[in-house]
Protein backbone atom coordinates (compact mmCIF):
# COMPACT_ATOMS: atom_id res chain seq x y z
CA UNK A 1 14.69 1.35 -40.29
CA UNK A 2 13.82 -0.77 -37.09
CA UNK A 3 15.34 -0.78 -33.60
CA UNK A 4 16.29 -3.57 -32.20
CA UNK A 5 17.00 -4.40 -28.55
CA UNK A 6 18.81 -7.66 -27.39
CA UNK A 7 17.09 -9.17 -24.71
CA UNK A 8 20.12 -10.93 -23.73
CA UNK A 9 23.44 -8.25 -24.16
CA UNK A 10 20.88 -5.50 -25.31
CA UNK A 11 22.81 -4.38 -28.36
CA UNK A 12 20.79 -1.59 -30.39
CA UNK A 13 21.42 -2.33 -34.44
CA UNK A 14 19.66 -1.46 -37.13
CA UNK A 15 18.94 -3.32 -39.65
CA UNK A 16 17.00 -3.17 -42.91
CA UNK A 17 13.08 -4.60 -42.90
CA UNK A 18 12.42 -7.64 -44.49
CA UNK A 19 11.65 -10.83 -44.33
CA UNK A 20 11.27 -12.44 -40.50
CA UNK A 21 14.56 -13.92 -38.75
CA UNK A 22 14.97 -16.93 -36.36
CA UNK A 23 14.67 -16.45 -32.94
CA UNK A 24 13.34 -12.98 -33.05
CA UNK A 25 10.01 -11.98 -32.30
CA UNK A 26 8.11 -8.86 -32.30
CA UNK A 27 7.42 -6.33 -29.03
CA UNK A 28 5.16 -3.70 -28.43
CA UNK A 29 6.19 -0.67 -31.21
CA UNK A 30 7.66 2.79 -30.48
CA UNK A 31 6.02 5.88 -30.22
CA UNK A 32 7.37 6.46 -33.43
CA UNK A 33 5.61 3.40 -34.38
CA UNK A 34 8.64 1.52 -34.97
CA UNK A 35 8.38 -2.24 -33.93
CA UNK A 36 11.07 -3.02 -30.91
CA UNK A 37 12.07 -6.72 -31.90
CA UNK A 38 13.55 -8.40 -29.13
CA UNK A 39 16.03 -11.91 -29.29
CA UNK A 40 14.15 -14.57 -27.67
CA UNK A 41 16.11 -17.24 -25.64
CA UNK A 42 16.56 -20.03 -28.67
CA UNK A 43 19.08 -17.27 -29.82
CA UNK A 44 22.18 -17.64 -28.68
CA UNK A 45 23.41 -14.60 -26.93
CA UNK A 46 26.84 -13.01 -28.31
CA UNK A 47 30.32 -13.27 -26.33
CA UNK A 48 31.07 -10.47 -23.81
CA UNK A 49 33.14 -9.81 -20.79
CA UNK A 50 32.62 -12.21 -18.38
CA UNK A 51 32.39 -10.62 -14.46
CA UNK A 52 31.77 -14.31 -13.23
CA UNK A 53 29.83 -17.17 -13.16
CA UNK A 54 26.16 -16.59 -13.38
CA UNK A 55 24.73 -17.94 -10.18
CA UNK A 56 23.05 -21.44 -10.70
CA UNK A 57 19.22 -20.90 -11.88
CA UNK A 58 18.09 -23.69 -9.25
CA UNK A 59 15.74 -21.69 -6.98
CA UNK A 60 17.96 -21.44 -4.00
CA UNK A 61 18.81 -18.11 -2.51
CA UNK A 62 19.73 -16.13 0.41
CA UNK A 63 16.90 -15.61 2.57
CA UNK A 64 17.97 -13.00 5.84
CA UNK A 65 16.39 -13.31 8.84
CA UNK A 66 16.00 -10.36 11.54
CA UNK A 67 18.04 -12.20 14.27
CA UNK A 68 21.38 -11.53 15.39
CA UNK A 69 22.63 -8.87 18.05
CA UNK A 70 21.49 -5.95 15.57
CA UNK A 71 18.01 -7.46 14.67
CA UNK A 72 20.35 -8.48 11.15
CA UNK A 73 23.51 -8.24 10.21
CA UNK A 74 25.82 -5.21 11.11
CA UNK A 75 25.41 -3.21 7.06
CA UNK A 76 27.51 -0.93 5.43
CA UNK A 77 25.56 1.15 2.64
CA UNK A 78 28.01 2.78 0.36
CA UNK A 79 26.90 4.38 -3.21
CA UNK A 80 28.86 7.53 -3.38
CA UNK A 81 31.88 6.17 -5.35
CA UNK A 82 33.11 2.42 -5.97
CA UNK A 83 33.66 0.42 -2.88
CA UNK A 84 37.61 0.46 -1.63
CA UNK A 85 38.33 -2.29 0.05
CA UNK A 86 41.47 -0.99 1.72
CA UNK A 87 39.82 1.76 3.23
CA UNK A 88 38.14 1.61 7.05
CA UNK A 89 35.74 4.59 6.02
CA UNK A 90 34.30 2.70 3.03
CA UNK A 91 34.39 -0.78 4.83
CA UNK A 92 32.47 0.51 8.07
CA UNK A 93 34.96 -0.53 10.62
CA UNK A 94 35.25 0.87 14.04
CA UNK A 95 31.79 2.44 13.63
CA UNK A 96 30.59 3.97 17.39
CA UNK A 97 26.85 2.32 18.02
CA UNK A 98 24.11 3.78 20.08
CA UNK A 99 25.96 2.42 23.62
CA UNK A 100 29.12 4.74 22.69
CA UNK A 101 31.06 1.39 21.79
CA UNK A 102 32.91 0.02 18.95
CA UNK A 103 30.35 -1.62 16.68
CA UNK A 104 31.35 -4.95 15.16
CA UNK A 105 32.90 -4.86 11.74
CA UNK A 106 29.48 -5.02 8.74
CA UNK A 107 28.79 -8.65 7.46
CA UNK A 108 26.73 -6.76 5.04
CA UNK A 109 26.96 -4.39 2.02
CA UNK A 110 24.85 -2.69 -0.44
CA UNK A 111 26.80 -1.07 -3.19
CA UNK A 112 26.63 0.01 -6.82
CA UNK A 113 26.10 -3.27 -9.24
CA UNK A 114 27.47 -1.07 -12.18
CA UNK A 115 30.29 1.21 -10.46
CA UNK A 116 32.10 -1.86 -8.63
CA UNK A 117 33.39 -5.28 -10.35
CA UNK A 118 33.64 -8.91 -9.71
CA UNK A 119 36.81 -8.29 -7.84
CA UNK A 120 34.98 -6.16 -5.34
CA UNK A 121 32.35 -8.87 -4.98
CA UNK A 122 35.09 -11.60 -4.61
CA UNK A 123 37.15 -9.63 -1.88
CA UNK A 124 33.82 -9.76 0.26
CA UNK A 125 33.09 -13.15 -0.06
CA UNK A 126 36.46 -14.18 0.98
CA UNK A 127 35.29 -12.42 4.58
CA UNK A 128 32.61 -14.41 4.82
CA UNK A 129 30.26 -11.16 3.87
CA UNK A 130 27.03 -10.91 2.04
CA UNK A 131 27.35 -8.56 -0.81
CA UNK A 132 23.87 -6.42 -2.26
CA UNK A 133 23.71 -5.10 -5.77
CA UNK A 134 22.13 -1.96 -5.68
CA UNK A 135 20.32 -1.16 -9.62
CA UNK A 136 17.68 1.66 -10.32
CA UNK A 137 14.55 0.10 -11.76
CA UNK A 138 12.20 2.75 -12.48
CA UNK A 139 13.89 5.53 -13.62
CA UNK A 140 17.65 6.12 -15.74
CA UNK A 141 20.04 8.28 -15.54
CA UNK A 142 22.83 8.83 -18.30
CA UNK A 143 25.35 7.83 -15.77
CA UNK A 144 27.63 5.32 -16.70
CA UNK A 145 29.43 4.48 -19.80
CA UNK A 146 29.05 1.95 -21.89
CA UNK A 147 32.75 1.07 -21.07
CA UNK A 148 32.10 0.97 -17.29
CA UNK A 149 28.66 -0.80 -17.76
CA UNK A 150 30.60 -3.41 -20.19
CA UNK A 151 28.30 -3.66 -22.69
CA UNK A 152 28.23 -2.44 -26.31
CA UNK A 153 25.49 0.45 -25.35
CA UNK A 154 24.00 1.51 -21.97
CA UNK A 155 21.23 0.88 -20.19
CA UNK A 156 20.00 4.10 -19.98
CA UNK A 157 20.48 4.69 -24.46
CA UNK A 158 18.69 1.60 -24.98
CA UNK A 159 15.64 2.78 -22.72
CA UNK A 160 15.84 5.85 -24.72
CA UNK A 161 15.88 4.10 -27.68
CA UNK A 162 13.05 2.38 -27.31
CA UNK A 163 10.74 5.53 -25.66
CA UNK A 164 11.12 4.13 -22.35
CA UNK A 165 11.92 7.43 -20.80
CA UNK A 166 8.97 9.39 -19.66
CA UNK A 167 8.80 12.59 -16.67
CA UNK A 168 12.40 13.75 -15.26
CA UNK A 169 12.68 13.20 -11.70
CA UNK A 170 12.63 16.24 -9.27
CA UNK A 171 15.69 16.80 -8.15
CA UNK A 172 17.75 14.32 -10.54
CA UNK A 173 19.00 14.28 -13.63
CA UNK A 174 16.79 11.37 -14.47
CA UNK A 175 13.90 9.87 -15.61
CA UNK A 176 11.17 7.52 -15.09
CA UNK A 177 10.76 4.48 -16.73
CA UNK A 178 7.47 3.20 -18.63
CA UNK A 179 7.30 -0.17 -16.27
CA UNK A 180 4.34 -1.13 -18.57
CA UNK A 181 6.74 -1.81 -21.59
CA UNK A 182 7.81 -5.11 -22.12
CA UNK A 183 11.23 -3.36 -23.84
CA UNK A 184 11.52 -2.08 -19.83
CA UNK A 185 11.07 -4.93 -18.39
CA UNK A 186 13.70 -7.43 -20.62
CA UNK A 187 16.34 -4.23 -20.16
CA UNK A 188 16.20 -4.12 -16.48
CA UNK A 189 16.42 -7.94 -16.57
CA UNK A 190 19.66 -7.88 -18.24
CA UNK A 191 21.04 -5.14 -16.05
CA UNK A 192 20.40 -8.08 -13.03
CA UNK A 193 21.86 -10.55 -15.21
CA UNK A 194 24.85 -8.48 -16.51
CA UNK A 195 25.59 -6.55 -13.43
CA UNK A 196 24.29 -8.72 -10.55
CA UNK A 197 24.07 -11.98 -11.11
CA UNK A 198 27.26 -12.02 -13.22
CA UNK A 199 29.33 -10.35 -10.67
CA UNK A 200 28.61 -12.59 -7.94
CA UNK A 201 26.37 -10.55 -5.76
CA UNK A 202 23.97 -12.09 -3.20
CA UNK A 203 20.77 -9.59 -3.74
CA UNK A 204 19.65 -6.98 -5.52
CA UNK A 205 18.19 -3.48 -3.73
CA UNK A 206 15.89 -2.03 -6.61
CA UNK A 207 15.70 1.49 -6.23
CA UNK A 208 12.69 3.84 -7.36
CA UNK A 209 10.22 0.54 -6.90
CA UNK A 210 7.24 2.72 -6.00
CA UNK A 211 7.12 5.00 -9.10
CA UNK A 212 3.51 4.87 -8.95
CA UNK A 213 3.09 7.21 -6.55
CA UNK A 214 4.75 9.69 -8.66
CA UNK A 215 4.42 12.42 -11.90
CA UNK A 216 6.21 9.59 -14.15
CA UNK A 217 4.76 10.40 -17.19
CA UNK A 218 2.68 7.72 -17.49
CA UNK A 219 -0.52 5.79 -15.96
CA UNK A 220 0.59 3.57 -13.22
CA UNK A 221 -1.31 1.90 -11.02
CA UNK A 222 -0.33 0.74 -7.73
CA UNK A 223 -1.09 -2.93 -9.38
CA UNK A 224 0.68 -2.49 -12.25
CA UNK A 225 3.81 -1.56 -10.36
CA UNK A 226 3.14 -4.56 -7.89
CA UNK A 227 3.36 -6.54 -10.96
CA UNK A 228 6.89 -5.38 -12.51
CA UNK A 229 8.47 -5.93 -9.25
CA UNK A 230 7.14 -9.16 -8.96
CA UNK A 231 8.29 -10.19 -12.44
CA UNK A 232 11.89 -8.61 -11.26
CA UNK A 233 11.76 -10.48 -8.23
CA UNK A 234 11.14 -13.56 -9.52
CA UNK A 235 13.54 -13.49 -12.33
CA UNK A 236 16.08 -12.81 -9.98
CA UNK A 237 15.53 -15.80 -7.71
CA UNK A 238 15.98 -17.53 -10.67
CA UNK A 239 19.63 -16.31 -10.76
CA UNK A 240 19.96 -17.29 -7.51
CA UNK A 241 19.56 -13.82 -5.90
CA UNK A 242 17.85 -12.38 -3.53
CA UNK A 243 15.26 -9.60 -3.90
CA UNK A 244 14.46 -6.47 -1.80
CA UNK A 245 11.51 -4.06 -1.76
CA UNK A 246 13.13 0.03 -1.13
CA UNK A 247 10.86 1.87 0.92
CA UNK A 248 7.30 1.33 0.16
CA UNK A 249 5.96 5.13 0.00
CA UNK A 250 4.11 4.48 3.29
CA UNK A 251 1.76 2.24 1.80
CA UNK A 252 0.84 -0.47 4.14
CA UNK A 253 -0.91 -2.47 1.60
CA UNK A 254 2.39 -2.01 -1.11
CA UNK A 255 4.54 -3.81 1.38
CA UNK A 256 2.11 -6.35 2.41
CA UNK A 257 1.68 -7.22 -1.35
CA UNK A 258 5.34 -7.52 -2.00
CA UNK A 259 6.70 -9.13 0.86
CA UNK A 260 5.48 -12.58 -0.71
CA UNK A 261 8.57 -12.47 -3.47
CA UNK A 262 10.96 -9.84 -1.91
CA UNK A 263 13.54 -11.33 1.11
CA UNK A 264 14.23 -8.41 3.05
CA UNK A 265 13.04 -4.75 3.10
CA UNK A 266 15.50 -1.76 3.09
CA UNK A 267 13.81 1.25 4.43
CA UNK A 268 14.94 4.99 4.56
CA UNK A 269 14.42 6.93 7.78
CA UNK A 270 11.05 5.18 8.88
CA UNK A 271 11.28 6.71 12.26
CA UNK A 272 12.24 10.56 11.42
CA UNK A 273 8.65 9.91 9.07
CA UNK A 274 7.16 7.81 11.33
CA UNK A 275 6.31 5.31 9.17
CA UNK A 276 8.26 2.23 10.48
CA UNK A 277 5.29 -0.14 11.16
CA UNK A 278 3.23 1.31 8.57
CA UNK A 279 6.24 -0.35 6.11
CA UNK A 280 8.11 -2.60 7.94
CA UNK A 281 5.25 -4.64 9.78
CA UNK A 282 4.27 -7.08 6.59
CA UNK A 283 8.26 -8.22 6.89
CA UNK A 284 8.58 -8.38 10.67
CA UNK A 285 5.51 -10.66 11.09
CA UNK A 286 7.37 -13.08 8.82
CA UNK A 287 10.72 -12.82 10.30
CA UNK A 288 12.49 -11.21 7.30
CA UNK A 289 15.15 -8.64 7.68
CA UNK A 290 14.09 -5.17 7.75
CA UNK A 291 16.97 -2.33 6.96
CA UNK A 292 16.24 1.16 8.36
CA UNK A 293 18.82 3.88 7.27
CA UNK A 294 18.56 7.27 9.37
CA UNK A 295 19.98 10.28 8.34
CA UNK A 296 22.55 12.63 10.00
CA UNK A 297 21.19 15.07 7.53
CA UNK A 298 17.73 15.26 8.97
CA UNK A 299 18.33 14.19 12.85
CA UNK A 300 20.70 17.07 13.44
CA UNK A 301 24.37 15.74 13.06
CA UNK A 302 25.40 14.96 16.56
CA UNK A 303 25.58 11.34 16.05
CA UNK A 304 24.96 10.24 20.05
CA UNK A 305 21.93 12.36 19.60
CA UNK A 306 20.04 11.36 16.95
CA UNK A 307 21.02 7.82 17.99
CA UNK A 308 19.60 8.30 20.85
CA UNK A 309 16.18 9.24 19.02
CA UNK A 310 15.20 5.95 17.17
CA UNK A 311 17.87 3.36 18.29
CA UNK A 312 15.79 2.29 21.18
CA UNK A 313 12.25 1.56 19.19
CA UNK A 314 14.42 0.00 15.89
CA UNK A 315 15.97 -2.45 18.75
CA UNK A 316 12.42 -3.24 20.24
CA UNK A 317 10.88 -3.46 16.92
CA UNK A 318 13.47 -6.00 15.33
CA UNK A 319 14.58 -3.43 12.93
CA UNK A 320 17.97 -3.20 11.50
CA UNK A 321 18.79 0.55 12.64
CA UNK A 322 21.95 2.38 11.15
CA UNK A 323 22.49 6.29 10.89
CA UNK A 324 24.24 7.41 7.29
CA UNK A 325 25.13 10.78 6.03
CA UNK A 326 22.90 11.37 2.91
CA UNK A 327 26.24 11.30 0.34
CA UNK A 328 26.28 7.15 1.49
CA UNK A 329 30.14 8.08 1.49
CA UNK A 330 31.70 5.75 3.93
CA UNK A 331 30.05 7.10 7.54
CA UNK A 332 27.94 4.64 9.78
CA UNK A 333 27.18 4.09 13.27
CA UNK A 334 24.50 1.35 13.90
CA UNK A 335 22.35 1.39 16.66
CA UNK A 336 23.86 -1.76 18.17
C-alpha cells in the first residue's frame, strides 16, 4: 500500500500500486520505504471550505517599518484561546505603558491561524488593524482537529504519516519536524495557504524557526534551516503575506541571513537575555520592525517595575517593547 499526501488539501489515501497517474509525481520514500507521492500543481485541487479569498499571488505585501510613537505599531499577542473580539482583555485596550498612562488601543495582532476564523480576521480589518497568523513550522503537536483545522486530516497526522516526526520537545507535547523532507516542506505550505492566506491574514509568525540548535532528531545544519525558512518565506510572499523570523537563538549571523526574505522580527525577552542587538541589529539597520515581548513571568510581576527595566533601551533602540504574561492570555502593557 502507498501513502499519499496532497500537496494542495493534503488528504492521506491509500491506494493500490500500479501503473503511474497524471499529475502525480514521486517524493522522497518513508522510513518504511514507502514512496510519499505528492499532487503536483497541473492537478486540480479538490473543493473544501472556503475561509476567504486567497490573497492575490502578485508579489505585493505588507512590509512594517519601526516608526511610529512605539518604534511600530501598538501589538496585542494573544495565543492562549481564540481571539474574542468583544472582550477589552483579549483586544488590548486600556493597556497602562511604561509612563503610567493609557496606551493607545493595538493596530496589531498575532494570533492562532488554526484556532481563529475568517470572521476574526474580517472584524480586524474593518478597524483598520493588521492581523498576524501565528503557525508552528518545525515541530507538531496533535492539537487541533481535523474539524477545527477544516481539512479532511490534520497537519500534525499527515507529518506522522509520512515520518516527519522526529525528537519530542522538552517541555511539550510535541515534536520536531524533519525540515529536510520535501513531504515537510509542501505540508507546512498548505498550512500557510489553508490557514493564512485563506483567512485573510496579513503575515505569518513561524514559530520553532531555529530547530537547528536543538536535539530534533535529526542532522540540521544552521544552513539547512536557513534554507526551509527561506523557501517558507518566499512562498508566502507569493500569497501576498508577509513573513517573520521568531527569535533567532542568539545567533547574530541566523538573523543577518534571514532578514533578506523575512519583514519584521518578533523577538522574546531580548533584554531579560541580553541578546537584543545580538538579534535584532540585522533588522534595525534596515528599518524593519522589530517585536520584543517581555515577560511578567521572569521580570518579577510588578508591571511599573519590570517596565521600568527595559522600556527605556527598547525606546532608544527602535524596538517594539511590550510586557506579556507567559499564558499570552489577554494582558499587555507596552512600553509606550
Amino acid at each position: 500500500m502507498t501513502t499519499v499526501i496532497l500537496a494542495g488539501l493534503n488528504l492521506l489515501l491509500v491506494a493500490a500500486c500500479g501503473g503511474s497517474r497524471p499529475g502525480i509525481e514521486a517524493s522522497p520514500v518513508t522510513p518504511a520505504g514507502k514512496p510519499i507521492l505528492v499532487l503536483t500543481a497541473a492537478t486540480p485541487e479538490p473543493s473544501m471550505p472556503v475561509f476567504g479569498a486567497v490573497k492575490s499571488k502578485a508579489p505585493r505585501w505588507w512590509r512594517p517599518k519601526n516608526n511610529g510613537p512605539n518604534n511600530g505599531p501598538e501589538f496585542q499577542w494573544e495565543l492562549d484561546h481564540p481571539l474574542n473580539i468583544h472582550s477589552a482583555t483579549d483586544m488590548g485596550d486600556g493597556a497602562l505603558n511604561a509612563a503610567g498612562r493609557i496606551a493607545a488601543d493595538p493596530t496589531l495582532y498575532d494570533i492562532d491561524g488554526i484556532d481563529n476564523p475568517a470572521s476574526t480576521v474580517d472584524a480586524l480589518h474593518r478597524q483598520g488593524d493588521k492581523v498576524i497568523c501565528y503557525i508552528e513550522v518545525g515541530a507538531a503537536g496533535n492539537y487541533y482537529s481535523a474539524a477545527e483545522e477544516h481539512i479532511p486530516v490534520t497537519y500534525y497526522a499527515q507529518l506522522k504519516a509520512a515520518g516527519d516526526l522526529g525528537g519530542k520537545m522538552q517541555g511539550y507535547p510535541e515534536y520536531y519536524l524533519n525540515i529536510n523532507a520535501t513531504s515537510t516542506v509542501s505540508i507546512i505550505e498548505s498550512m500557510i495557504r489553508q490557514q493564512c492566506a485563506r483567512k485573510g491574514f496579513d503575515a505569518v509568525e513561524p514559530d520553532i524557526d531555529d530547530s537547528y540548535t536543538d536535539t530534533t532528531g535529526y542532522k540540521i545544519t544552521e544552513e539547512e534551516n536557513e534554507r526551509y525558512d527561506e523557501k517558507l518565506g518566499a512562498y508566502a510572499h507569493g500569497l501576498g503575506l508577509a513573513w517573520g523570523q521568531k527569535n533567532g537563538d542568539n545567533d547574530p549571523a541566523f538573523s543577518k541571513s534571514l532578514e533578506s526574505t523575512a519583514d519584521f522580527l518578533l523577538d522574546e525577552e531580548c533584554n531579560f537575555y541580553q541578546t537584543c542587538t545580538i538579534v535584532a541589529e540585522p533588522y534595525l539597520k534596515a528599518g524593519k520592525l522589530v517585536l520584543n515581548a517581555e515577560y511578567t513571568d521572569d521580570w518579577g510581576g510588578s508591571t511599573p517595575k519590570d517596565l521600568g527595566k527595559f522600556c527605556a533601551a527598547d525606546i532608544s533602540s527602535g524596538v517594539d517593547g511590550t510586557l506579556f504574561n507567559s499564558a499570552l492570555a489577554g494582558q499587555r502593557d507596552p512600553c509606550r
